[in-house]
C-alpha atoms as a PDB file:
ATOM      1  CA  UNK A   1     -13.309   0.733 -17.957  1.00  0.00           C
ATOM      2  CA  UNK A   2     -12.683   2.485 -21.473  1.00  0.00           C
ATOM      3  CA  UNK A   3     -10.810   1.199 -24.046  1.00  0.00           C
ATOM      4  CA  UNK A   4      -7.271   1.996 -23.878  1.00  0.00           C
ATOM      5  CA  UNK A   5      -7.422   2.561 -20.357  1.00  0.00           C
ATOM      6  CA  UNK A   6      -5.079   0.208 -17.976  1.00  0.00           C
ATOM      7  CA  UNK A   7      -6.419  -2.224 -15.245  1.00  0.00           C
ATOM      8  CA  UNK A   8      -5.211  -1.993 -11.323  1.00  0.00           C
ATOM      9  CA  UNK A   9      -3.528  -4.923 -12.372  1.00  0.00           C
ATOM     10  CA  UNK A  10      -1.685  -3.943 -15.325  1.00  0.00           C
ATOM     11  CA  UNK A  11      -0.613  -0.646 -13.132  1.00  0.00           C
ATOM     12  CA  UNK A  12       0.487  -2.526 -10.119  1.00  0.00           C
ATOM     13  CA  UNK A  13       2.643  -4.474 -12.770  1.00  0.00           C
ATOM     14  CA  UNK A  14       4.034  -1.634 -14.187  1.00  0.00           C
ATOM     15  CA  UNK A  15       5.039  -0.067 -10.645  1.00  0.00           C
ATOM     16  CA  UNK A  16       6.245  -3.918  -9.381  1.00  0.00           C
ATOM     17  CA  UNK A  17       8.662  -3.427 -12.544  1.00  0.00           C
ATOM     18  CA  UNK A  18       9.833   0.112 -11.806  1.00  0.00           C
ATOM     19  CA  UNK A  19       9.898  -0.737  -7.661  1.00  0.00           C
ATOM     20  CA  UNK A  20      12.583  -3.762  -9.209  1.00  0.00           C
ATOM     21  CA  UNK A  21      14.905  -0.567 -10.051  1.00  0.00           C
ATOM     22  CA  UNK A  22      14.387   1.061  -6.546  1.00  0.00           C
ATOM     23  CA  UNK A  23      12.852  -1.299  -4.461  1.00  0.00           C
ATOM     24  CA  UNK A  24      13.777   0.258  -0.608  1.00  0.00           C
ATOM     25  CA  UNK A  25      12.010   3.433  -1.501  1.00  0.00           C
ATOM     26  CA  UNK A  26       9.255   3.783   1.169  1.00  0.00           C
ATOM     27  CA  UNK A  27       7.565   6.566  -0.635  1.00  0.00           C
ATOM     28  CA  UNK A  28       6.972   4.384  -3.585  1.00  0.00           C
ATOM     29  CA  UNK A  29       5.665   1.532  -1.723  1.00  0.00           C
ATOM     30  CA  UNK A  30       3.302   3.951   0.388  1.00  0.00           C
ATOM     31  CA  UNK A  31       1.615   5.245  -3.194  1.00  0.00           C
ATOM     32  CA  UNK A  32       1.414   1.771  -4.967  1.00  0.00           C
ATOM     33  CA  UNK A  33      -0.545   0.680  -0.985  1.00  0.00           C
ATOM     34  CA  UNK A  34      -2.775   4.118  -2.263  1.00  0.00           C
ATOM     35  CA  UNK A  35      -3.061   2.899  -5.657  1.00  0.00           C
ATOM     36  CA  UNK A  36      -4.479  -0.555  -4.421  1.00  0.00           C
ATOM     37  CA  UNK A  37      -6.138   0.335  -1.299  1.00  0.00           C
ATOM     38  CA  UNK A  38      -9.899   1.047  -2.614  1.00  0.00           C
ATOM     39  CA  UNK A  39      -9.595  -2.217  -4.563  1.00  0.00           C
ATOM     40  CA  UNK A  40      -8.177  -4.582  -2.234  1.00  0.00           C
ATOM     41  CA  UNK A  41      -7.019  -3.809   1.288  1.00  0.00           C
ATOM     42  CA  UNK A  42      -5.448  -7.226   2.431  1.00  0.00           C
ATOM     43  CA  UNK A  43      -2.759  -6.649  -0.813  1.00  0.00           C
ATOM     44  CA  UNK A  44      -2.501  -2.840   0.037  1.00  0.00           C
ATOM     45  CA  UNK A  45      -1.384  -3.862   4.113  1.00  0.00           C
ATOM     46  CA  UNK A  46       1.316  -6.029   2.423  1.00  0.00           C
ATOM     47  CA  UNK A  47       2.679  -2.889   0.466  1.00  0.00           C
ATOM     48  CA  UNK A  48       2.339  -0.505   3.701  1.00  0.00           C
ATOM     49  CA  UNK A  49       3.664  -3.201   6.023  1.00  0.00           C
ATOM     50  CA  UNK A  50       6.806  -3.071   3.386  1.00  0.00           C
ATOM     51  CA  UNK A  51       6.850   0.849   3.719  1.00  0.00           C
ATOM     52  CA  UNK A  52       6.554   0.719   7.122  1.00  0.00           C
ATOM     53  CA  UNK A  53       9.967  -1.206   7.311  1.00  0.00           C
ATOM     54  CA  UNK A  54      11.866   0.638   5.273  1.00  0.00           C
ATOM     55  CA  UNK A  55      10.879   3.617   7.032  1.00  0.00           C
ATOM     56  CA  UNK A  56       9.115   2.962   9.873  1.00  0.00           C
ATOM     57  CA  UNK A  57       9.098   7.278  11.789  1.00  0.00           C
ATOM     58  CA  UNK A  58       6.475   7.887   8.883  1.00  0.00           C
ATOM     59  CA  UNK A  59       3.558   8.492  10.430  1.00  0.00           C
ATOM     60  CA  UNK A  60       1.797   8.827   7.131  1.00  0.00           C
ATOM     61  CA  UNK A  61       2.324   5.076   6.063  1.00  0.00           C
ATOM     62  CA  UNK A  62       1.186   3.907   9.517  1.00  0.00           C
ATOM     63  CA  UNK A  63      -1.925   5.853   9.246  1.00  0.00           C
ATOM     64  CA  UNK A  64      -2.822   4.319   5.606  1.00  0.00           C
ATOM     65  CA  UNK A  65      -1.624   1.131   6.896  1.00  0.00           C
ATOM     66  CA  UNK A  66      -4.223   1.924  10.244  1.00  0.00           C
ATOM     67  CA  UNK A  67      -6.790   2.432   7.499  1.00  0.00           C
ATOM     68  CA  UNK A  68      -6.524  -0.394   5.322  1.00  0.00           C
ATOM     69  CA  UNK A  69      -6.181  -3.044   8.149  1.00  0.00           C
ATOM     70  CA  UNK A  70      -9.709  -1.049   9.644  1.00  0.00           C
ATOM     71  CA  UNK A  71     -11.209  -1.675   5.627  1.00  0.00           C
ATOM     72  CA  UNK A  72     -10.142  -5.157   5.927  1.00  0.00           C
ATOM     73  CA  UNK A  73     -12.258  -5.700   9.687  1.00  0.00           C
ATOM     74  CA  UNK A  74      -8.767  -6.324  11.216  1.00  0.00           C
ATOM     75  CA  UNK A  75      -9.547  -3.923  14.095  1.00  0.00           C
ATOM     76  CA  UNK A  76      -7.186  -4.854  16.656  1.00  0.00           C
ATOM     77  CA  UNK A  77      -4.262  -4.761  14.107  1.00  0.00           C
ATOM     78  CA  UNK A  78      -5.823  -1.492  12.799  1.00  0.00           C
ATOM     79  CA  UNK A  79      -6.061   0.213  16.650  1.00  0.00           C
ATOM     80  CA  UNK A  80      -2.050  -1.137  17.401  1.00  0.00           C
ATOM     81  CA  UNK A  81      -1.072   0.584  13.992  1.00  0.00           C
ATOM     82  CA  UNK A  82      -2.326   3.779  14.651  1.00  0.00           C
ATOM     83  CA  UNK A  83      -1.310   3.446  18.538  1.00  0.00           C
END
């Protein structure tokens, strides 16, 4: 990491404050489960599994969600998602 750069954790803060001013917005919940997803995939299924409710015909969010339950060796849970 470089100086002056920001940490996944100091980003996921910042969008956990901004989500606080919209926080049904499925499209922002899908990017922040992005954001997270190569870093840690149990904490990016909680953000899709949010997206998912809010808008759960988005077949986009389901297959991230598909993928990050498959990272995380949660293959039956992975298989039903992208059923």
């Amino acid at each position: 990491q470089k100086e002056g750069d920001l940490s996944l954790d100091e980003v996921e803060n910042a969008f956990n404050e901004a989500s606080a001013l919209k926080p049904q917005d499925h499209k922002f919940l899908q990017l922040l489960g992005s954001l997270i997803h190569p870093q840690d995939f149990d904490k990016a299924t909680v953000y899709f599994e949010k997206a998912i409710k809010e808008n759960p015909i988005d077949h986009s969010v389901w297959n991230k969600y598909g993928a990050a339950l498959a990272n995380s060796n949660k293959m039956k849970e992975a298989t039903e998602a992208y059923q």
